[in-house]
C-alpha atoms as a PDB file:
ATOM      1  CA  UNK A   1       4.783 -18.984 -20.361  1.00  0.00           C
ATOM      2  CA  UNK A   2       1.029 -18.378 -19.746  1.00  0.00           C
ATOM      3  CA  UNK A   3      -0.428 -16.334 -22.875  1.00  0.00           C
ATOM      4  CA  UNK A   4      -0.858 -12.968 -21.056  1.00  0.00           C
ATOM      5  CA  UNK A   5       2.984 -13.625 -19.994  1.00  0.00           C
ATOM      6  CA  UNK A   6       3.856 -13.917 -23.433  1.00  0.00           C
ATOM      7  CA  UNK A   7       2.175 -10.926 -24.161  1.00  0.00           C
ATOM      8  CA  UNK A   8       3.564  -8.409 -21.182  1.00  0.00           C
ATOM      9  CA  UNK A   9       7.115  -9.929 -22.644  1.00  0.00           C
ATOM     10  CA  UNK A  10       6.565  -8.990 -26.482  1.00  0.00           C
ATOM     11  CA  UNK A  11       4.952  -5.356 -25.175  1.00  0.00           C
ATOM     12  CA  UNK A  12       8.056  -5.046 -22.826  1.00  0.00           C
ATOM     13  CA  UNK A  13      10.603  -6.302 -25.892  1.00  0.00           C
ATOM     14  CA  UNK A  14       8.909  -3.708 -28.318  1.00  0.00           C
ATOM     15  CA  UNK A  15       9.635  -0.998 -25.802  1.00  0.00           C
ATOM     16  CA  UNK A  16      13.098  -1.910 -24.925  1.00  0.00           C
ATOM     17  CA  UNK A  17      13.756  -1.931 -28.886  1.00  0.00           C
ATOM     18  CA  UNK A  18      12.969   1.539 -29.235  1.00  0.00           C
ATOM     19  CA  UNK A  19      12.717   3.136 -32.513  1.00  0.00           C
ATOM     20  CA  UNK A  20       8.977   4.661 -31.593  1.00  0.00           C
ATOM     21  CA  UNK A  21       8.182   6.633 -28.716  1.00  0.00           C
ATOM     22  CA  UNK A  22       6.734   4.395 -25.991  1.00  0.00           C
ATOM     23  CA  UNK A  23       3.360   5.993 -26.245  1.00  0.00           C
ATOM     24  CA  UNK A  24       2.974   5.044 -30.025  1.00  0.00           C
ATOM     25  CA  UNK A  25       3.574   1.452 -29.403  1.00  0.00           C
ATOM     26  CA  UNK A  26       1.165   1.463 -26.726  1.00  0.00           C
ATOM     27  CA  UNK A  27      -1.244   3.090 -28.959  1.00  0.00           C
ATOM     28  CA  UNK A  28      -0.997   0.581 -31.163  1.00  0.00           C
ATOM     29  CA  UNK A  29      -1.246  -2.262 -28.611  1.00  0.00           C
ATOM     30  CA  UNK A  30      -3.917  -1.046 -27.148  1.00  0.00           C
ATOM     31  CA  UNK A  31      -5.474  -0.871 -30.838  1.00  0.00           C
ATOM     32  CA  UNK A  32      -4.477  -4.415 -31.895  1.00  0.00           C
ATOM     33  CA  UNK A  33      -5.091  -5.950 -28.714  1.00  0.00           C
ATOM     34  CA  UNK A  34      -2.031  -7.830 -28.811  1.00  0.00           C
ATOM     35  CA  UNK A  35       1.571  -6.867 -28.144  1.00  0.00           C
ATOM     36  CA  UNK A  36       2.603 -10.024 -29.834  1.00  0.00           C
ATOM     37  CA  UNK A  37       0.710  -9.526 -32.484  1.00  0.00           C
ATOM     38  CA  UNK A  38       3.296  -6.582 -33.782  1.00  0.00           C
ATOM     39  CA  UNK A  39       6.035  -8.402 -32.080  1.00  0.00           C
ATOM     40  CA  UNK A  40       5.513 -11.270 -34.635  1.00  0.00           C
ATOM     41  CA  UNK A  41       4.659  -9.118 -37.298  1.00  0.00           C
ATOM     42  CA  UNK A  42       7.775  -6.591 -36.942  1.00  0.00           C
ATOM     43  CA  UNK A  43      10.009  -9.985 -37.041  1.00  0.00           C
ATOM     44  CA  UNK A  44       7.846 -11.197 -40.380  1.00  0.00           C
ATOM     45  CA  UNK A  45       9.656  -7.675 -41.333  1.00  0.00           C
ATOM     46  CA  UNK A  46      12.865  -8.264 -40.694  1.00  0.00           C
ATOM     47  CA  UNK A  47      12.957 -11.981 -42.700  1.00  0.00           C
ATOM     48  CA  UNK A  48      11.382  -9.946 -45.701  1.00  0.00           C
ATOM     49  CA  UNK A  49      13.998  -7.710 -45.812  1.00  0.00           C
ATOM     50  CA  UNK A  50      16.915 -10.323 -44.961  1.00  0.00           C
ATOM     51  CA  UNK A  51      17.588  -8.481 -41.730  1.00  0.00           C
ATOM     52  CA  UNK A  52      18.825 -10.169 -38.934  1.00  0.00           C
ATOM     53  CA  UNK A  53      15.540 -11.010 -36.801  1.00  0.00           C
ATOM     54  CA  UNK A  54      15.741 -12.890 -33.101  1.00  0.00           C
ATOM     55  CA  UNK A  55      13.504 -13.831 -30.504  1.00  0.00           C
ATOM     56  CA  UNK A  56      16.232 -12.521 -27.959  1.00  0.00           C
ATOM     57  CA  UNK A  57      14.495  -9.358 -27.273  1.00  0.00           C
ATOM     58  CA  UNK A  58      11.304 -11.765 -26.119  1.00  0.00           C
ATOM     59  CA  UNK A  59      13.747 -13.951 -24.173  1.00  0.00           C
ATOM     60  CA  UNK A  60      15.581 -11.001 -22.447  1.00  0.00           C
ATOM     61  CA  UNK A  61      12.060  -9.210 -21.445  1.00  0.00           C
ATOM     62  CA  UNK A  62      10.933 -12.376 -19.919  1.00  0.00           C
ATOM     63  CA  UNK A  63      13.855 -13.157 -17.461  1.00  0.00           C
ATOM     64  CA  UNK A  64      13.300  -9.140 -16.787  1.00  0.00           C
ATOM     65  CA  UNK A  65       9.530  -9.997 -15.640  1.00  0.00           C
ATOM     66  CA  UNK A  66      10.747 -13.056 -13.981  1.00  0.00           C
ATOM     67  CA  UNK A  67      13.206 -10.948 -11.980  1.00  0.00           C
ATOM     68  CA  UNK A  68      10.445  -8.146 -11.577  1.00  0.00           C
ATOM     69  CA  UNK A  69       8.053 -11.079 -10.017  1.00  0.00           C
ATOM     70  CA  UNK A  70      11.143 -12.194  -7.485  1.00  0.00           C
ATOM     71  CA  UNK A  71      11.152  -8.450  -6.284  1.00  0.00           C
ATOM     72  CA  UNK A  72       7.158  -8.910  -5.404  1.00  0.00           C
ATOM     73  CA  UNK A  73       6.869  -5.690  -8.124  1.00  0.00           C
ATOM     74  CA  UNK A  74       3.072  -5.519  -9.263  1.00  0.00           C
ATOM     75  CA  UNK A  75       2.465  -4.030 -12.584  1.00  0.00           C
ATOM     76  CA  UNK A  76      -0.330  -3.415 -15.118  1.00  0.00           C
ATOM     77  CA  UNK A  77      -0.376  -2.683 -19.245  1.00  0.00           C
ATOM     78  CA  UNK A  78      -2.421  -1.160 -21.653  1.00  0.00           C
ATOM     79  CA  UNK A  79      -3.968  -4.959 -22.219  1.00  0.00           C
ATOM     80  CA  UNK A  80      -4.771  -5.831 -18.899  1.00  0.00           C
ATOM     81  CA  UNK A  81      -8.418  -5.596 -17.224  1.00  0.00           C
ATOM     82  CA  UNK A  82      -6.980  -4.010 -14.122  1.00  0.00           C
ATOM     83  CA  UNK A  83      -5.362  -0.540 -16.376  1.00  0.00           C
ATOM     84  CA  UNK A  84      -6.956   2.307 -15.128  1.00  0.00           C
ATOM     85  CA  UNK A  85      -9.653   3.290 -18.075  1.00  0.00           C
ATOM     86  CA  UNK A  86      -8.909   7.408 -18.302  1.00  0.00           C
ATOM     87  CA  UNK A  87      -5.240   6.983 -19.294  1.00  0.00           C
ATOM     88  CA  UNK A  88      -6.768   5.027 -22.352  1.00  0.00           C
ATOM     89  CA  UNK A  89      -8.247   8.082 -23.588  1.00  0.00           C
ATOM     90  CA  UNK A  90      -4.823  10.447 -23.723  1.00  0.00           C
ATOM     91  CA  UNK A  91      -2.170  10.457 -26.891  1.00  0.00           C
ATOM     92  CA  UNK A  92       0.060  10.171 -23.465  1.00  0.00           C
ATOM     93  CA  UNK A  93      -0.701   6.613 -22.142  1.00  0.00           C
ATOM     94  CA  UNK A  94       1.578   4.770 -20.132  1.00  0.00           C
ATOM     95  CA  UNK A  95       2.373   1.405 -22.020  1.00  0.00           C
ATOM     96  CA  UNK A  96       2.604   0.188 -18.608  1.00  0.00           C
ATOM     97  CA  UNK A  97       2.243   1.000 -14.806  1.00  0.00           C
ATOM     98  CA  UNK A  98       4.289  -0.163 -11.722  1.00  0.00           C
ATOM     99  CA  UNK A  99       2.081  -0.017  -8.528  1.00  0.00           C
ATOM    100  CA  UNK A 100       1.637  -0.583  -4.910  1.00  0.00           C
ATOM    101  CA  UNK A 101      -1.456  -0.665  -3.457  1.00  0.00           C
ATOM    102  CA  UNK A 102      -5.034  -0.918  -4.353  1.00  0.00           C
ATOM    103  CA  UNK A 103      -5.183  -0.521  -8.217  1.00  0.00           C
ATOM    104  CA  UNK A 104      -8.771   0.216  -9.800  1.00  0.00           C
ATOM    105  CA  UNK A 105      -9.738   0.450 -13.199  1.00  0.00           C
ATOM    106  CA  UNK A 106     -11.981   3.224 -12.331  1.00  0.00           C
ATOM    107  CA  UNK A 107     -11.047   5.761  -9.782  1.00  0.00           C
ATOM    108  CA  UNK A 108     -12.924   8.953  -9.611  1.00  0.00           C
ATOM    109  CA  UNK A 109     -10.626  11.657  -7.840  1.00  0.00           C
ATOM    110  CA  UNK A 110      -9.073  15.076  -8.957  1.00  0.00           C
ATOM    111  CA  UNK A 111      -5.536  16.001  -8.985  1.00  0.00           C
ATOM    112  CA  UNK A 112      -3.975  19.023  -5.933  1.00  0.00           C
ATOM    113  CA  UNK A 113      -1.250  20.211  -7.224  1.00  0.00           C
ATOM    114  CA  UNK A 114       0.808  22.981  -6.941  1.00  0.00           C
ATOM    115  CA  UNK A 115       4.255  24.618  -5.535  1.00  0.00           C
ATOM    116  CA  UNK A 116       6.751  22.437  -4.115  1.00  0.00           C
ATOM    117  CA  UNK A 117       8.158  25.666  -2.109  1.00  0.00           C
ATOM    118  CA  UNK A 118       4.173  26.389  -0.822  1.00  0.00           C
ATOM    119  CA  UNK A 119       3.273  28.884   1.490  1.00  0.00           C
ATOM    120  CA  UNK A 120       2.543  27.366   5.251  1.00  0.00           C
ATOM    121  CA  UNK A 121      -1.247  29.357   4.052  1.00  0.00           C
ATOM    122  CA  UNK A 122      -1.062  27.150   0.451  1.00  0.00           C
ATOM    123  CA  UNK A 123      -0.163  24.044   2.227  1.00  0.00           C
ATOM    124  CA  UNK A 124      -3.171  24.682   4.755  1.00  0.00           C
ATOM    125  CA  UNK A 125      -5.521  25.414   1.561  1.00  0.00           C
ATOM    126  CA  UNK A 126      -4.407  21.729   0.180  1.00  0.00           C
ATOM    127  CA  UNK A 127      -5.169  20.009   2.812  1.00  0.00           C
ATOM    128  CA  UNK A 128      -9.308  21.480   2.986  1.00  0.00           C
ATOM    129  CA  UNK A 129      -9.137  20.894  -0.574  1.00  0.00           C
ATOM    130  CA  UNK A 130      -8.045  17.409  -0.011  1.00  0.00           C
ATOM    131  CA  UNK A 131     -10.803  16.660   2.976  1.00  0.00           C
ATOM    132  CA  UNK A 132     -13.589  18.361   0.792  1.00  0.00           C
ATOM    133  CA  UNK A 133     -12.795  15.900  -1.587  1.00  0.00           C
ATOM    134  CA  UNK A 134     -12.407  13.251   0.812  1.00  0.00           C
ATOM    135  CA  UNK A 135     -15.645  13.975   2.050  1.00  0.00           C
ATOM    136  CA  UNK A 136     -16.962  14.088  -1.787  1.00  0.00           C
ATOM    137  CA  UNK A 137     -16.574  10.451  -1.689  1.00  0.00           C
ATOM    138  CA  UNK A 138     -13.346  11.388  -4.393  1.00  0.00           C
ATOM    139  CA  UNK A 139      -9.509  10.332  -4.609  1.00  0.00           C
ATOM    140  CA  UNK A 140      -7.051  12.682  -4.100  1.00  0.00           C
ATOM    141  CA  UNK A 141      -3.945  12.241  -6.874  1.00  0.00           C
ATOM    142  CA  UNK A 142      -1.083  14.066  -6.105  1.00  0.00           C
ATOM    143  CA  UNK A 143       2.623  13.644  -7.106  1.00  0.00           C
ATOM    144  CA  UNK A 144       4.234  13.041  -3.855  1.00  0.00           C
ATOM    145  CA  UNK A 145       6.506  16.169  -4.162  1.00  0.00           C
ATOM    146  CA  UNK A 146       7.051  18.627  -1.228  1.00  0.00           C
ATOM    147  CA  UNK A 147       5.102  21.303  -0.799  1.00  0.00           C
ATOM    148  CA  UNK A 148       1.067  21.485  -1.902  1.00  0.00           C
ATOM    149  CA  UNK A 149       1.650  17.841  -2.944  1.00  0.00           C
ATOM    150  CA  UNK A 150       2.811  16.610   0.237  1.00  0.00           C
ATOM    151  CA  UNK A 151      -0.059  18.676   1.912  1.00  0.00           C
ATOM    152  CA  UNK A 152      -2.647  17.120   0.262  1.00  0.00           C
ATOM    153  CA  UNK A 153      -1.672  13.581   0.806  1.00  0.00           C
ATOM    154  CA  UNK A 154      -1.138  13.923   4.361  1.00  0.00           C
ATOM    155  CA  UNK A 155      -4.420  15.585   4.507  1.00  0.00           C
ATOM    156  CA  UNK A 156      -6.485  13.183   2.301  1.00  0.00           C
ATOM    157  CA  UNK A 157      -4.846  10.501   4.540  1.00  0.00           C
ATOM    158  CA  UNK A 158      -5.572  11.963   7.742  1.00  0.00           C
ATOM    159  CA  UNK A 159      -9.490  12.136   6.404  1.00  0.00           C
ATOM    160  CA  UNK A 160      -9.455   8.652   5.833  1.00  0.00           C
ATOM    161  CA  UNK A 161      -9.993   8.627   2.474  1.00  0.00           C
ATOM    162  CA  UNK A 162      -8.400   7.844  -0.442  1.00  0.00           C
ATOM    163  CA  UNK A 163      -5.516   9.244  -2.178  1.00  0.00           C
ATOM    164  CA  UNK A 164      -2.996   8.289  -5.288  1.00  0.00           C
ATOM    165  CA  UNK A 165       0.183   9.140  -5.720  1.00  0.00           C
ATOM    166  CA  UNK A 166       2.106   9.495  -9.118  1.00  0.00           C
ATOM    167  CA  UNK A 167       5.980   9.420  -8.800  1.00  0.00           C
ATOM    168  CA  UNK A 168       8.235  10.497 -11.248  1.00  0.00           C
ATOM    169  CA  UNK A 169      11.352   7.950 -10.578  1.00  0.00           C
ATOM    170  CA  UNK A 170      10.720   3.988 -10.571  1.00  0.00           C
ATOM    171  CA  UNK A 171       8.868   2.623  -8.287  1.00  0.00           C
ATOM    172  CA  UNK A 172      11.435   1.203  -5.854  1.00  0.00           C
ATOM    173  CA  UNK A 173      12.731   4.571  -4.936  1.00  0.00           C
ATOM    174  CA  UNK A 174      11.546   7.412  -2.991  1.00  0.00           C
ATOM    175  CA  UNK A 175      11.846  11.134  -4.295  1.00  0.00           C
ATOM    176  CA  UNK A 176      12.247  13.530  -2.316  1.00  0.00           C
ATOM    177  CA  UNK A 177      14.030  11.249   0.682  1.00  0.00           C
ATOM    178  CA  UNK A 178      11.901  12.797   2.936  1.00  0.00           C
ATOM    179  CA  UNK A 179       9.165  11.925   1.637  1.00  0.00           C
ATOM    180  CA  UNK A 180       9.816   8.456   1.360  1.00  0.00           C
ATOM    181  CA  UNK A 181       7.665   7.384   5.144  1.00  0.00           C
ATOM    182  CA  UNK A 182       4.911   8.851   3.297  1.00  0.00           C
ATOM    183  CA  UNK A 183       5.307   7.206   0.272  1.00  0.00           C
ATOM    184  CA  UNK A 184       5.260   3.850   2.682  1.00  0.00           C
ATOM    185  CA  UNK A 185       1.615   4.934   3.968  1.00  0.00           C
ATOM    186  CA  UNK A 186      -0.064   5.683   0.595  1.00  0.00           C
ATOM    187  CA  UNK A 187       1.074   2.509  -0.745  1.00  0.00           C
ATOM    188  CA  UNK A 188      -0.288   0.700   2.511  1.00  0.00           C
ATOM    189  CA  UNK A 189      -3.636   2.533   2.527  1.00  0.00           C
ATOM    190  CA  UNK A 190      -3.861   3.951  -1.064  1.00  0.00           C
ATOM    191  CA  UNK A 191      -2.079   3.464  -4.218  1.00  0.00           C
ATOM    192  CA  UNK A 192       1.580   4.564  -5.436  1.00  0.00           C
ATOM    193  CA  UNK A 193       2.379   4.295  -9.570  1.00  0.00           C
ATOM    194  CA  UNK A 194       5.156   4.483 -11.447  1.00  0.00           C
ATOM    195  CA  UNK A 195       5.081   4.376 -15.544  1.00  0.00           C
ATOM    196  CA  UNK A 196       9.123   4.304 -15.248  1.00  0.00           C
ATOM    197  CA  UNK A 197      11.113   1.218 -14.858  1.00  0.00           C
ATOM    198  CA  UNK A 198      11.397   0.325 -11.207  1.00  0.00           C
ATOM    199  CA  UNK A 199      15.201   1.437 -10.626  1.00  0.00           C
ATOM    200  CA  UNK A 200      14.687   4.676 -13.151  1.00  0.00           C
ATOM    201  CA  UNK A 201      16.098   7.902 -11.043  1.00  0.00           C
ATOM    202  CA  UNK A 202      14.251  10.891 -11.567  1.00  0.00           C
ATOM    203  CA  UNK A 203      15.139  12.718 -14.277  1.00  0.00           C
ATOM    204  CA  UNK A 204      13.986  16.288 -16.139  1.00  0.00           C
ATOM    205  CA  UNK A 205      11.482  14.705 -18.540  1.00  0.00           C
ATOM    206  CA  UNK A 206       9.829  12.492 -15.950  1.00  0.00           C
ATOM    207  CA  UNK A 207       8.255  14.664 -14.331  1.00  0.00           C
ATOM    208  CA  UNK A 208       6.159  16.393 -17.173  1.00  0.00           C
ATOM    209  CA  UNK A 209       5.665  12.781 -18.345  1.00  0.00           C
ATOM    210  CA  UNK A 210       4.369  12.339 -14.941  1.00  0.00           C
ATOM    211  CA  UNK A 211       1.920  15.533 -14.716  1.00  0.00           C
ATOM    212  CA  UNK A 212       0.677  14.298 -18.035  1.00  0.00           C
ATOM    213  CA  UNK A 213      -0.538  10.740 -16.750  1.00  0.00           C
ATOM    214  CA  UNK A 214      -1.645  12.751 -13.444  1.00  0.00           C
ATOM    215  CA  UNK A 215      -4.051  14.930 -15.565  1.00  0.00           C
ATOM    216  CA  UNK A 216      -5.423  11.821 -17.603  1.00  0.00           C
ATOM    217  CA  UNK A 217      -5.409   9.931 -15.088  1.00  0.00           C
ATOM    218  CA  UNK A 218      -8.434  12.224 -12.671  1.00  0.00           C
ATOM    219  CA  UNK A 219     -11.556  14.085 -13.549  1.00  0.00           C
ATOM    220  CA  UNK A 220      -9.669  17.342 -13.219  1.00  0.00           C
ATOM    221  CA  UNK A 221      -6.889  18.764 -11.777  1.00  0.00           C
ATOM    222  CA  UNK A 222      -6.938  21.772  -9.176  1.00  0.00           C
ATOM    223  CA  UNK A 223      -4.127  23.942  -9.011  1.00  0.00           C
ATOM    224  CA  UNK A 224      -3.450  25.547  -5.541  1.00  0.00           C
ATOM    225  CA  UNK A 225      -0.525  27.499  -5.242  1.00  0.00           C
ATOM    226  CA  UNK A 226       1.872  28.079  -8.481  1.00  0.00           C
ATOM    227  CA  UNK A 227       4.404  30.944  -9.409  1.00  0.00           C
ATOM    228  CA  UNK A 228       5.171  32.257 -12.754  1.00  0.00           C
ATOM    229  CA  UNK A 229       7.546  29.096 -13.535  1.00  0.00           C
ATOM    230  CA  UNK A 230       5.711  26.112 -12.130  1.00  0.00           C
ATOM    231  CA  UNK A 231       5.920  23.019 -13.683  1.00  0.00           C
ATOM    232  CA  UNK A 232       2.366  22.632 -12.403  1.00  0.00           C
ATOM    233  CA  UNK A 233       1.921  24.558 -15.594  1.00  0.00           C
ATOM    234  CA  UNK A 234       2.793  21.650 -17.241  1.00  0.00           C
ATOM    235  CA  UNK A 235       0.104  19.657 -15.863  1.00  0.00           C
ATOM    236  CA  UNK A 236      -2.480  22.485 -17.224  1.00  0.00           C
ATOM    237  CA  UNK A 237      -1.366  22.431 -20.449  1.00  0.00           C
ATOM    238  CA  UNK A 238      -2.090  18.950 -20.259  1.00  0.00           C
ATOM    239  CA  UNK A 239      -5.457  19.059 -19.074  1.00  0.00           C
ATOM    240  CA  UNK A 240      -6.476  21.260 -21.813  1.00  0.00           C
ATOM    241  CA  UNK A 241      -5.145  19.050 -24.182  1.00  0.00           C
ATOM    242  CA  UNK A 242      -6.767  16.212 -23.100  1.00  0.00           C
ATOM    243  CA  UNK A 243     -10.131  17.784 -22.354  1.00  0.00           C
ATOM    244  CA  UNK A 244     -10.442  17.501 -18.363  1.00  0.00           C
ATOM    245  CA  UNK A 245     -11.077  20.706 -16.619  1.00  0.00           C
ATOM    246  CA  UNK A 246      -8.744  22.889 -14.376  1.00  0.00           C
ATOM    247  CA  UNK A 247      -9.442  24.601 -11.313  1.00  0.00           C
ATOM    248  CA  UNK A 248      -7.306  27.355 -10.268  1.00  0.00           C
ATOM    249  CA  UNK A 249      -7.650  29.080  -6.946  1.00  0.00           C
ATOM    250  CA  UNK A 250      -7.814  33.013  -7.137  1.00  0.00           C
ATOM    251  CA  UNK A 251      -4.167  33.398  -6.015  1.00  0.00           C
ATOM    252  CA  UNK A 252      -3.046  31.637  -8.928  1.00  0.00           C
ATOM    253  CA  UNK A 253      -5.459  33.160 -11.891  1.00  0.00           C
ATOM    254  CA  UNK A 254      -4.015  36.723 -10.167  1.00  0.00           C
ATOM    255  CA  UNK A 255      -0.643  36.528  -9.766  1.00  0.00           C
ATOM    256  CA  UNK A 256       0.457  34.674 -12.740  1.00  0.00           C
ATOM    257  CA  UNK A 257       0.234  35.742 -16.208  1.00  0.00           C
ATOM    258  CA  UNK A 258      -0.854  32.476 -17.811  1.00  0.00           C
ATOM    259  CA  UNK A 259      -3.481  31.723 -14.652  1.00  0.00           C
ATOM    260  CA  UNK A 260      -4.542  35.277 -15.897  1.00  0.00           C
ATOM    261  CA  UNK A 261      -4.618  34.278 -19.515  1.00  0.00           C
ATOM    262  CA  UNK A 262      -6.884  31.238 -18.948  1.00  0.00           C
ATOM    263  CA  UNK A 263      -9.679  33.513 -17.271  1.00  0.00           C
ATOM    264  CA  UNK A 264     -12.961  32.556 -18.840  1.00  0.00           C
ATOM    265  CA  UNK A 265     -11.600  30.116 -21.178  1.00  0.00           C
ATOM    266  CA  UNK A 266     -13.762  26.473 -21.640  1.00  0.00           C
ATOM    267  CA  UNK A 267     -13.273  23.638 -18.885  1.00  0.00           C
ATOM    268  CA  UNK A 268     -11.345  26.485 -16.848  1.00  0.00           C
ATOM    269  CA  UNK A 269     -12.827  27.658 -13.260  1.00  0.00           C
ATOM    270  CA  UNK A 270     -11.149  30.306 -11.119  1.00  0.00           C
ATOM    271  CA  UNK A 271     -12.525  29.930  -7.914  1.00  0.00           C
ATOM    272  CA  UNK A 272     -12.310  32.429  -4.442  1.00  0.00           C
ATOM    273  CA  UNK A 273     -14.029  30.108  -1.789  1.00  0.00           C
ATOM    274  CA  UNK A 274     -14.698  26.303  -0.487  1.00  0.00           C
ATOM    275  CA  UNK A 275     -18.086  27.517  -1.618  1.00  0.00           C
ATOM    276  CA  UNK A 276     -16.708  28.258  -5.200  1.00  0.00           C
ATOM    277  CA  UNK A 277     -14.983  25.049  -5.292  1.00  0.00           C
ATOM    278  CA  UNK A 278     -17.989  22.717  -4.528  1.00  0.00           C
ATOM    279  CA  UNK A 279     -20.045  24.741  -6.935  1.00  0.00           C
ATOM    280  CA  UNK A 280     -17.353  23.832  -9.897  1.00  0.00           C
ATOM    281  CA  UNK A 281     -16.536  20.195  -8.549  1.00  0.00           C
ATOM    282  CA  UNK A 282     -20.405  19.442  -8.691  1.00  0.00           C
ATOM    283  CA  UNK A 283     -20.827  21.131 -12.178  1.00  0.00           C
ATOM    284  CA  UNK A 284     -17.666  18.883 -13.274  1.00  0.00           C
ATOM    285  CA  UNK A 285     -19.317  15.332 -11.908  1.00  0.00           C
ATOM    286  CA  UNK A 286     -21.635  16.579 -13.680  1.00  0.00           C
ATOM    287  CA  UNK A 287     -20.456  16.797 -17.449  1.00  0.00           C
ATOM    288  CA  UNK A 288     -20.760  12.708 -18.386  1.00  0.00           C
ATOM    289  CA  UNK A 289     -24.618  12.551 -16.871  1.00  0.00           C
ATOM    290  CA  UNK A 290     -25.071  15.414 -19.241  1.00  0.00           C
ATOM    291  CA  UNK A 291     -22.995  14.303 -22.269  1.00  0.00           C
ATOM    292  CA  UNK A 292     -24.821  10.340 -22.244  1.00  0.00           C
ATOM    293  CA  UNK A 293     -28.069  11.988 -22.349  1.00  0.00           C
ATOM    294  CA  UNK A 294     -27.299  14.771 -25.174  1.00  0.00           C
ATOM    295  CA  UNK A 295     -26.028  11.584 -26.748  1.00  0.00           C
ATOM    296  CA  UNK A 296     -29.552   9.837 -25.652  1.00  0.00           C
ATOM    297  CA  UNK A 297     -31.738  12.383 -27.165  1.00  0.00           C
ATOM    298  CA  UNK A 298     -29.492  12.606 -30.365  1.00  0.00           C
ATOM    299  CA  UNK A 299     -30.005   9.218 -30.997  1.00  0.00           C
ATOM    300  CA  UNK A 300     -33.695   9.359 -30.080  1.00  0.00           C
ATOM    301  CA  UNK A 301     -34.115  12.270 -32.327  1.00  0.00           C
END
């Protein structure tokens, strides 16, 4: 095996042993720079303490690549060039990332997200989010649900620019079915990723997991149309944590208590107008000129 095969098979083998949650060991592998690296030093382990170490694991997730590579599946890890850079900086990251399409290491976009059941006046409001963006020279990420996600998509595609979805099953199936032609057309003209296994079915946890990767993933994450229940609340929660700002139309900081709730907090703008919205997407492209040159003048000081 080339060395960087060796290495997607020991960070594959540690995952499929378990024991730690998946975002620990890629923590740690992002850390050490080497998957096999721990790999060699977890079976040192076992031979101290007479347990019964074998390479199998390393064997097994090897003939899984090699039958990932006969399906024409494209992936990336958290030790590969071609990993997109923001998910580096959540406690969430992906160990790994199934894709089709163009993959970049840096994307600039912002999340739409919102209510899968969307008003026909929420699902209009996602798509002129999605073609101001567009026209912002910015990706749209979405999650290929139906609804606001769907919307924006459609819309981001129809502007010709650039939009990425984030599933929540593996990346050789399509959820919901009827979404599946326009899963098909992002992956032709945009990007599609998976951080499941390719055959995984959607499940209840994937789709927070999801949200999470969605909202490290972008610059922010604008949330369209939500009721009191969303899971696009999820997705907020996640922002805050990870320090990206969220952008919540009027309709949602008004007729939800926790849109309500996060009224004048830090990172958070509520906004009434496409003129409101370019004012806070400006101020947010904003933020890392203005951080590198506090950081300039505190080192100059």
């Amino acid at each position: 095996m080339m060395p960087q095969t060796h290495e997607h098979a020991a960070l594959f083998a540690l995952l499929r042993r378990g024991g730690e949650p998946w975002a620990r060991i890629a923590a740690g592998v992002a850390f050490e720079g080497s998957a096999m690296a721990i790999w060699n030093a977890s079976q040192a382990d076992e031979a101290l303490f007479d347990l019964p170490g074998s390479d199998s694991g390393l064997e097994a997730a090897s003939a899984e690549i090699s039958a990932w590579e006969a399906r024409r599946l494209s992936f990336t890890t958290v030790l590969d060039s071609t990993y997109p850079r923001r998910l580096l900086d959540v406690h969430e990251t992906p160990p790994f990332l199934f894709y089709e399409g163009d993959l970049r290491s840096v994307d600039d976009g912002m999340s739409v997200v919102g209510s899968r059941s969307a008003s026909v006046e929420g699902q209009r409001l996602a798509a002129d989010v999605a073609r101001f963006l567009v026209e912002e020279g910015l990706t749209v990420i979405s999650g290929l649900a139906a609804g606001i996600d769907a919307a924006a998509h459609r819309a981001a595609l129809e502007a010709g620019g650039r939009t990425v979805a984030f599933i929540g099953t593996g990346i050789a199936r399509s959820y919901p079915a009827a979404n599946a032609g326009l899963q098909r057309e992002i992956a032709e003209r945009g990007l599609v990723l998976s951080q499941f296994l390719p055959d995984a079915p959607p499940s209840k946890q994937s789709f927070p997991m999801r949200n999470a990767s969605m909202s490290g993933y972008g610059l922010a994450t604008i949330v369209i149309e939500a009721g009191e229940h969303s899971g696009t609340r999820n997705q907020v929660r996640r922002a805050g944590d990870h320090g990206r700002p969220v952008i919540l139309t009027e309709r949602v900081a008004s007729s939800t208590s926790w849109g309500s709730a996060l009224r004048g907090s830090p990172g958070v703008h509520v906004v009434g107008s496409m003129s409101d919205l370019g004012h806070a997407v400006s101020e947010i492209r904003e933020r890392p000129r203005l951080a590198e040159e506090a950081l300039a003048a505190l080192a100059g000081a």
